[in-house]
Protein backbone atom coordinates (compact mmCIF):
# COMPACT_ATOMS: atom_id res chain seq x y z
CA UNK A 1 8.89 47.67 -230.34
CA UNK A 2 9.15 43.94 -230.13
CA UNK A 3 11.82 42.19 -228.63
CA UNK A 4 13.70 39.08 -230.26
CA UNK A 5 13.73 36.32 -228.42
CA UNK A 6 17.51 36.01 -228.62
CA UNK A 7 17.98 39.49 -227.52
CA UNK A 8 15.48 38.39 -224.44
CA UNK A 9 17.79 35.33 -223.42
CA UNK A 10 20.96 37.61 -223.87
CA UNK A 11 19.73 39.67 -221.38
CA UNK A 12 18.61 37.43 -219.17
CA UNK A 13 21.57 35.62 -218.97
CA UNK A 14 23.15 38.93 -218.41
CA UNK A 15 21.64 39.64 -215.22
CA UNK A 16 22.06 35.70 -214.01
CA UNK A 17 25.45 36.17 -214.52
CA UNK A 18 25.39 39.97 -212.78
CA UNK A 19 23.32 38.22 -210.05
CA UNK A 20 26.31 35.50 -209.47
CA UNK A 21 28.62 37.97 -209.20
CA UNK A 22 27.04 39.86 -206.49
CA UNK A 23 26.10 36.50 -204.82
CA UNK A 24 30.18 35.56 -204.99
CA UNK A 25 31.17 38.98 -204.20
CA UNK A 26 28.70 38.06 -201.17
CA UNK A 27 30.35 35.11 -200.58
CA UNK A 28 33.95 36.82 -200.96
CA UNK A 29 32.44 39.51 -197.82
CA UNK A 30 31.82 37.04 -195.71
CA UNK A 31 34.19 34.64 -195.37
CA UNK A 32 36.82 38.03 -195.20
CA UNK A 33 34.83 39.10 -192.44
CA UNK A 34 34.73 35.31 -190.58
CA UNK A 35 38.59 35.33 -191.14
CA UNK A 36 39.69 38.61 -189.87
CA UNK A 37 37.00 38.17 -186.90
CA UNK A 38 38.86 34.51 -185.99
CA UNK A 39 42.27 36.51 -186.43
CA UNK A 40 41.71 39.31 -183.78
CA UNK A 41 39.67 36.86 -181.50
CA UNK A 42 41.77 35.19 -178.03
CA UNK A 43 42.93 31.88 -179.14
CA UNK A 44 45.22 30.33 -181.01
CA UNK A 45 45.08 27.33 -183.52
CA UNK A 46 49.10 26.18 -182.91
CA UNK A 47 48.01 26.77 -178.82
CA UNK A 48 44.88 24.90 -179.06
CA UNK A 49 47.03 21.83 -180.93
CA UNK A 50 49.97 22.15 -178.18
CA UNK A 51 48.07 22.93 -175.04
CA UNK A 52 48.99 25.68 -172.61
CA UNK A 53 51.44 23.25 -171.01
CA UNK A 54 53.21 22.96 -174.07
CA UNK A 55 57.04 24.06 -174.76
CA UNK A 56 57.49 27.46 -176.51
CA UNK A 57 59.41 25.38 -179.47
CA UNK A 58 56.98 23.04 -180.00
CA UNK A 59 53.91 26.18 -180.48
CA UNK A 60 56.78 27.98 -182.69
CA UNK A 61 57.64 24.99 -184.90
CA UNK A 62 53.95 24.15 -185.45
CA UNK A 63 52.94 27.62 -185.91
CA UNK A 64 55.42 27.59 -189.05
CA UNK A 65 54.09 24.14 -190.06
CA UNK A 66 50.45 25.14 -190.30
CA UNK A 67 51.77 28.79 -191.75
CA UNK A 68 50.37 30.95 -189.06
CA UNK A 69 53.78 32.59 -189.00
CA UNK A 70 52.60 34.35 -192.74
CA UNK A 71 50.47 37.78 -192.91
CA UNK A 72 46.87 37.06 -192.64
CA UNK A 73 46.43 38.17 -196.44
CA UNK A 74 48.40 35.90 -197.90
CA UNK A 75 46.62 33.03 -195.68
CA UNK A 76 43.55 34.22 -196.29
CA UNK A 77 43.72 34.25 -200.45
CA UNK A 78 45.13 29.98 -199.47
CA UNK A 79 41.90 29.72 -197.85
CA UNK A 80 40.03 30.76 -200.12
CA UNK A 81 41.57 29.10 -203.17
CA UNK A 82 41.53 26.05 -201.17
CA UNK A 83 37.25 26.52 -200.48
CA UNK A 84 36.70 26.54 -203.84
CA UNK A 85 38.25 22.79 -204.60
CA UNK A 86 36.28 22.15 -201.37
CA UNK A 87 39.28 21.44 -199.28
CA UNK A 88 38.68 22.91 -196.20
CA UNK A 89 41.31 21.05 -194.09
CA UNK A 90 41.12 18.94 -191.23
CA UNK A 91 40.09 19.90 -187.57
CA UNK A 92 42.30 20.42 -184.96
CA UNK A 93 40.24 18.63 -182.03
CA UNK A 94 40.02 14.79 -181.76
CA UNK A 95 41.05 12.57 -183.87
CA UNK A 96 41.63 15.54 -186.90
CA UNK A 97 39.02 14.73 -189.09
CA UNK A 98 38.92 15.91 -192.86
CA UNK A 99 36.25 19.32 -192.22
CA UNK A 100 35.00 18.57 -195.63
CA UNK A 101 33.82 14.84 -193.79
CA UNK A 102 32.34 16.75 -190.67
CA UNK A 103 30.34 19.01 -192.77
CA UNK A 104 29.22 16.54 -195.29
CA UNK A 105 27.31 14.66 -192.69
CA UNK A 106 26.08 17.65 -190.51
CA UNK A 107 24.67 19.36 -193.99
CA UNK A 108 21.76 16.56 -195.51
CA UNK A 109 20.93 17.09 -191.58
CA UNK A 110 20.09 20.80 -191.57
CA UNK A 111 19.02 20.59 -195.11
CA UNK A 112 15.94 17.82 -194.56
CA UNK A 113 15.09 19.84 -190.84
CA UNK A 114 14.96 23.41 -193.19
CA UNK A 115 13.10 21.74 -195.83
CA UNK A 116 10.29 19.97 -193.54
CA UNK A 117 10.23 23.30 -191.90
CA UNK A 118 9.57 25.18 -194.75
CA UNK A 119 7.13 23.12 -196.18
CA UNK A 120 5.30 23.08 -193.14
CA UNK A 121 5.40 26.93 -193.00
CA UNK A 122 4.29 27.37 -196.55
CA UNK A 123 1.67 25.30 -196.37
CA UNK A 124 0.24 26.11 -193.16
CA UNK A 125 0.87 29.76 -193.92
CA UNK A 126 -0.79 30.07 -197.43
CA UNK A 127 -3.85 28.45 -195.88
CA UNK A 128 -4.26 30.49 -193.03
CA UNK A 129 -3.77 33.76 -194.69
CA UNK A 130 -6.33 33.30 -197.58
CA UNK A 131 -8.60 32.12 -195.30
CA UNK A 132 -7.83 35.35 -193.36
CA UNK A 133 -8.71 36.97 -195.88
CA UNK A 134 -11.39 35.71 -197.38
CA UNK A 135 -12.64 36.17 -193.95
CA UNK A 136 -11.46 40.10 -193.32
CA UNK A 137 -12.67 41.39 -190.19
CA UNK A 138 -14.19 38.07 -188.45
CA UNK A 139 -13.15 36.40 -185.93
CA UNK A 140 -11.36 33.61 -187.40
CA UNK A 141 -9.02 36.70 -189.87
CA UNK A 142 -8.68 37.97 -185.67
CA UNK A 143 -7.50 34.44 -184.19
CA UNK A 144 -4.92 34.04 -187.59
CA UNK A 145 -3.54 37.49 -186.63
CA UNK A 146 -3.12 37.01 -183.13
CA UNK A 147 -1.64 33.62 -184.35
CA UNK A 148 0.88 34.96 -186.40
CA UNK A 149 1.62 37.96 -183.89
CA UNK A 150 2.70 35.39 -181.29
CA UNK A 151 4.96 33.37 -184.11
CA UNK A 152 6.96 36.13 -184.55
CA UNK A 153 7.38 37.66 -181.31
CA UNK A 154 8.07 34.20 -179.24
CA UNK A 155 12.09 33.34 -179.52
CA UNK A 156 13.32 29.87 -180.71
CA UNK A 157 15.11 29.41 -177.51
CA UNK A 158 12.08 30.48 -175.51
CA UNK A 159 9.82 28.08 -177.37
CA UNK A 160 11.56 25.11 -177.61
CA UNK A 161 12.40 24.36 -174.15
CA UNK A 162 8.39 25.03 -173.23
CA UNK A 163 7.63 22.27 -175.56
CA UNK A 164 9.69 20.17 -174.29
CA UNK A 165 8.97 20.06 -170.77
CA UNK A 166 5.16 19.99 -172.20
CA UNK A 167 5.60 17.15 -174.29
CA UNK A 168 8.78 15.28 -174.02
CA UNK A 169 9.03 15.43 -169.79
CA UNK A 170 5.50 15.90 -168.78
CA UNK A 171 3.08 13.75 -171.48
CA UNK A 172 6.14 11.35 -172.64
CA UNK A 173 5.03 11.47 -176.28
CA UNK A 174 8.34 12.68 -177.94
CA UNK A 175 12.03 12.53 -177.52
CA UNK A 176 13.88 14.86 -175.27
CA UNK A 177 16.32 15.07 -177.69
CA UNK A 178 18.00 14.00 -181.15
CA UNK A 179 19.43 10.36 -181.24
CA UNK A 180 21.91 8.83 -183.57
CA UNK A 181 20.32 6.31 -186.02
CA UNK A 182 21.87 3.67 -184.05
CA UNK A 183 20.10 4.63 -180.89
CA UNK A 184 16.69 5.48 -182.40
CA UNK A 185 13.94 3.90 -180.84
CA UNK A 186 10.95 5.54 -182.19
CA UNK A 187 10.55 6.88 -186.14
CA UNK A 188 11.98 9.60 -187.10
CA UNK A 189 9.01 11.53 -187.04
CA UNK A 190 8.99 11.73 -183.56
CA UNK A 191 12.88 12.99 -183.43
CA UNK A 192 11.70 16.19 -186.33
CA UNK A 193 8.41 17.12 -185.04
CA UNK A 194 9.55 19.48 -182.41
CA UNK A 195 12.76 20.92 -183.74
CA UNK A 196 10.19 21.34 -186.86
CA UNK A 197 7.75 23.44 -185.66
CA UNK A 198 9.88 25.77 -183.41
CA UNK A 199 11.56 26.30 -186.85
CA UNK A 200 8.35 26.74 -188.75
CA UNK A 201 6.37 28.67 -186.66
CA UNK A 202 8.43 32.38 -187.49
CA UNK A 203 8.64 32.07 -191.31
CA UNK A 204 4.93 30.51 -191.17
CA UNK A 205 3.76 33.35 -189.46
CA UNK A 206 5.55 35.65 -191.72
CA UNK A 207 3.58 34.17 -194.82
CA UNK A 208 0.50 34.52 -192.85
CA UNK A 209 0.27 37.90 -192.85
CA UNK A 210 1.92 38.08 -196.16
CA UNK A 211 -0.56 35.52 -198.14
CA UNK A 212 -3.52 37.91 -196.25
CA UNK A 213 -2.14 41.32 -197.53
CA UNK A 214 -1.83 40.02 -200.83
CA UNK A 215 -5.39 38.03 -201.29
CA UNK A 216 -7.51 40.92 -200.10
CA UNK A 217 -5.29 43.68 -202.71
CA UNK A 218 -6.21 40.81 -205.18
CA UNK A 219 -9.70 40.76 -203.69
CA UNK A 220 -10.33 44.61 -204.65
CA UNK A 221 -9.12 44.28 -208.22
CA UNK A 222 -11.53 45.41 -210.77
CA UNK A 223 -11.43 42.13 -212.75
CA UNK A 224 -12.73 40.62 -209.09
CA UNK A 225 -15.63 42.94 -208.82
CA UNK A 226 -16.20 42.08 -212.69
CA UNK A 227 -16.36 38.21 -211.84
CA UNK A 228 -18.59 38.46 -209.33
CA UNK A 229 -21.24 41.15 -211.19
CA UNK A 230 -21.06 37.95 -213.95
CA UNK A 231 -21.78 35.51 -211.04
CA UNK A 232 -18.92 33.38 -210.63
CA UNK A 233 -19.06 31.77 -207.70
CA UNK A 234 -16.98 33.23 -204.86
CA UNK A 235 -14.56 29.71 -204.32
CA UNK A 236 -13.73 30.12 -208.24
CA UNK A 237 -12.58 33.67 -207.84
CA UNK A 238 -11.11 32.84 -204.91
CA UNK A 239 -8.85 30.14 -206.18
CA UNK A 240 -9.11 30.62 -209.75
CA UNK A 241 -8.62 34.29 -210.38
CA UNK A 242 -6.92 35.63 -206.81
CA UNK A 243 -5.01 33.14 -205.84
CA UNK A 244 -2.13 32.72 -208.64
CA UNK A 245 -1.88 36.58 -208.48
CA UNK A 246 -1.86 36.59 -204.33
CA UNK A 247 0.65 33.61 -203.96
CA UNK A 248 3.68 35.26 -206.02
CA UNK A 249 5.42 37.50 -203.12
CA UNK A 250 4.65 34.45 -200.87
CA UNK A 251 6.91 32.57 -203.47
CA UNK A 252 9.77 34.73 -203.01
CA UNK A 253 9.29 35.13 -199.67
CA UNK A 254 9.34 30.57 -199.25
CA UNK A 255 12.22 30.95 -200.89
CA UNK A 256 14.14 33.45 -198.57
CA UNK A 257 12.75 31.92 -195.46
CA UNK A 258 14.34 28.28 -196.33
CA UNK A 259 17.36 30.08 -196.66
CA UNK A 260 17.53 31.12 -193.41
CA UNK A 261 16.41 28.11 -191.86
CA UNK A 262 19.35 26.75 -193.59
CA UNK A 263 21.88 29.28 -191.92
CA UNK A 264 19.20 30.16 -189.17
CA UNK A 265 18.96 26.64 -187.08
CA UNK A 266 22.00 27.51 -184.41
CA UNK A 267 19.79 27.54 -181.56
CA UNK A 268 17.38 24.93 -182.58
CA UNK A 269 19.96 22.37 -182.75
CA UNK A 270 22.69 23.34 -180.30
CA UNK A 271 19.39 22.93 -177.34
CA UNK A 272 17.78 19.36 -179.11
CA UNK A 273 21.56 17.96 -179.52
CA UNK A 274 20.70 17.78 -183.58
CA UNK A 275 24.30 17.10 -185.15
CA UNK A 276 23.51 19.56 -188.04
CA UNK A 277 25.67 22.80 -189.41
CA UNK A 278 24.44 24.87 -186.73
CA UNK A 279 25.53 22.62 -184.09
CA UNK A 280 28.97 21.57 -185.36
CA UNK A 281 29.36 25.16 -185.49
CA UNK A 282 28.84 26.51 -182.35
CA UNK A 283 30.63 23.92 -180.75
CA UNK A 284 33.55 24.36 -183.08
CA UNK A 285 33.73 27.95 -181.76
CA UNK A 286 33.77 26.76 -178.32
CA UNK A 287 36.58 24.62 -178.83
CA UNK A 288 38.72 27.10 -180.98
CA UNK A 289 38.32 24.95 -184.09
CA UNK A 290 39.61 27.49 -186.81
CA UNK A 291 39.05 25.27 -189.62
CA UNK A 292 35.71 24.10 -189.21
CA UNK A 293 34.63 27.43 -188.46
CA UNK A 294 35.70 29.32 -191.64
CA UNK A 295 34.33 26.20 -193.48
CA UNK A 296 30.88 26.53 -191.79
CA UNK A 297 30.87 29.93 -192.47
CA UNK A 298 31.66 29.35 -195.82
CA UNK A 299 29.29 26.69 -196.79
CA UNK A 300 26.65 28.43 -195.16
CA UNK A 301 27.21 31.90 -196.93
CA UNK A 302 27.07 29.35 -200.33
CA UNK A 303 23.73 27.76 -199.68
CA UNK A 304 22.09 31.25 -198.72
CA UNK A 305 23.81 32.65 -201.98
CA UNK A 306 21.81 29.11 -204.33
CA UNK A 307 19.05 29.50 -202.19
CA UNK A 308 18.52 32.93 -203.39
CA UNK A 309 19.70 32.82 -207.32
CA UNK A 310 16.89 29.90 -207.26
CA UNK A 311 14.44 32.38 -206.13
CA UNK A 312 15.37 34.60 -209.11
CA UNK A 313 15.22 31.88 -211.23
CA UNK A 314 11.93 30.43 -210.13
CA UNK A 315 9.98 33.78 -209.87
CA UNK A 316 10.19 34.71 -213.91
CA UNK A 317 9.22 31.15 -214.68
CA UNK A 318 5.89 31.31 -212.31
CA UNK A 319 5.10 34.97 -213.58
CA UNK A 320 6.23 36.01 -216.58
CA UNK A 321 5.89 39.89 -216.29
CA UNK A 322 8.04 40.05 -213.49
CA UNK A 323 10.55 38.72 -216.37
CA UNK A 324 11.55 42.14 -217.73
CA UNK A 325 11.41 44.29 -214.96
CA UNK A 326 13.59 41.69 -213.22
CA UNK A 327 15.95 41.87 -216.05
């Protein structure tokens, strides 16, 4: 029985909307958790603002002023009402900067690093793996799987620091670190390409052995084995008739990997000094900064939340079959 288009869109719009909800209810999760972890952790905001030399009226007054003094419910249902006008506060360390400012420049950061590093990934990663495949068994499908075996194994933190000394300290070709733009001497090429790969090399190992998998199950297809009875020449069936088929998990799979190098680059940029999310982060939780914290956390959680609905968006629109049995 054929379905009207109208009742098609109503249900798709049903499961966007059932697919928000989750992602919110996601959202909702995390930030509780964030909060209740910052609340049982040592440490105090009103402490951190006073200093441990601090009289005990001064901590008590401003512990009233900034409503510590209130169950954690109640604070935590202000926080989150407050997150959603994107009013996050201000910082309690230096000169108490709006958190909504700090994040708004340490985002487009992480953001263009993720992006590059994606990009790099997917394209590096498609390529190798049909190539892989096309190639089962020979030596060059052997050096892309011993390729993307050492991608995934080798640590960020492990990596980066070996390139460094290799290439920064030892052959003086690229920055030893990130530089404001007022201090940059070089393109910024030179200040990405490192933090770049180490970010790239995991997820583009991933699709590696993903875009492989999936090319040779296209390659053994009957309609495959059809083509080439007919004669079709083996780059056309390659490209033309395995490819589109091959490259739709890998789709889904880009799409979840740039997510995580959005909420994934801690390490990265606390060791290359990169003033992005992860950075302002972990330094925030060295110094006890409450509010930038539970803001990070937030805005993170958010972008891994879009990230994701995009996917679902994206993958009906590339393959419509999957359109259905999505809904």
């Amino acid at each position: 029985m054929a379905t009207s288009p109208r009742s098609a869109l109503a249900r798709t719009l049903r499961a966007l909307g059932l697919r928000l909800l989750y992602g919110v209810i996601s959202l909702l999760f995390i930030s509780l958790v964030t909060f209740l972890v910052d609340e049982i952790a040592p440490g105090d905001p009103a402490l951190t603002l006073v200093g441990e030399k601090g009289r005990q009226e001064q901590y008590l007054r401003l512990r009233e002023e900034m409503g510590l003094n209130r169950p954690w419910p109640v604070r935590y249902v202000e926080f989150v009402g407050q997150a959603a006008r994107f009013d996050f506060g201000e910082s309690l360390i230096g000169v108490k900067r709006p958190v909504a400012e700090i994040l708004g420049q340490a985002i487009p950061i992480t953001m263009r690093i993720a992006l590059y590093a994606v990009l790099v990934a997917a394209f590096v990663g498609i390529v190798l793996g049909t190539l892989a495949a096309v190639n089962e068994g020979k030596w060059f499908d052997n050096v892309a799987l011993g390729f993307s075996t050492l991608g995934v194994t080798i640590p960020n933190y492990v990596l980066l620091p070996i390139l460094v000394l290799i290439f920064a300290v030892q052959l003086d070709q690229l920055p030893t670190s990130w530089a404001p733009p007022n201090r940059q001497i070089a393109p910024e090429i030179f200040y990405l390409a490192l933090p770049v790969f180490v970010l790239s090399l995991r997820p583009m190992a991933t699709l590696t052995r993903l875009m492989r998998a999936s090319m040779i199950d296209a390659l053994k297809q009957e309609y495959v084995r059809l083509a080439v009875a007919k004669g079709v020449p083996p780059a056309r069936i390659v490209m033309r008739h395995c490819f589109r088929n091959a490259i739709l998990p890998v789709l889904t799979m880009i799409g979840t990997s740039f997510g995580f190098l959005l909420t994934g680059s801690f390490v990265v940029e606390q060791a290359y000094v990169i003033p992005g999310i992860g950075f302002i982060t972990l330094d925030a939780i060295v110094k006890n900064d409450t509010p930038v914290i539970l803001a990070a956390t937030f805005v993170t959680g958010a972008m891994f939340v879009l990230v994701n609905l995009a996917v679902d968006l994206v993958s009906p629109l590339v393959d419509p079959r999957i359109r259905e049995s999505q809904i």
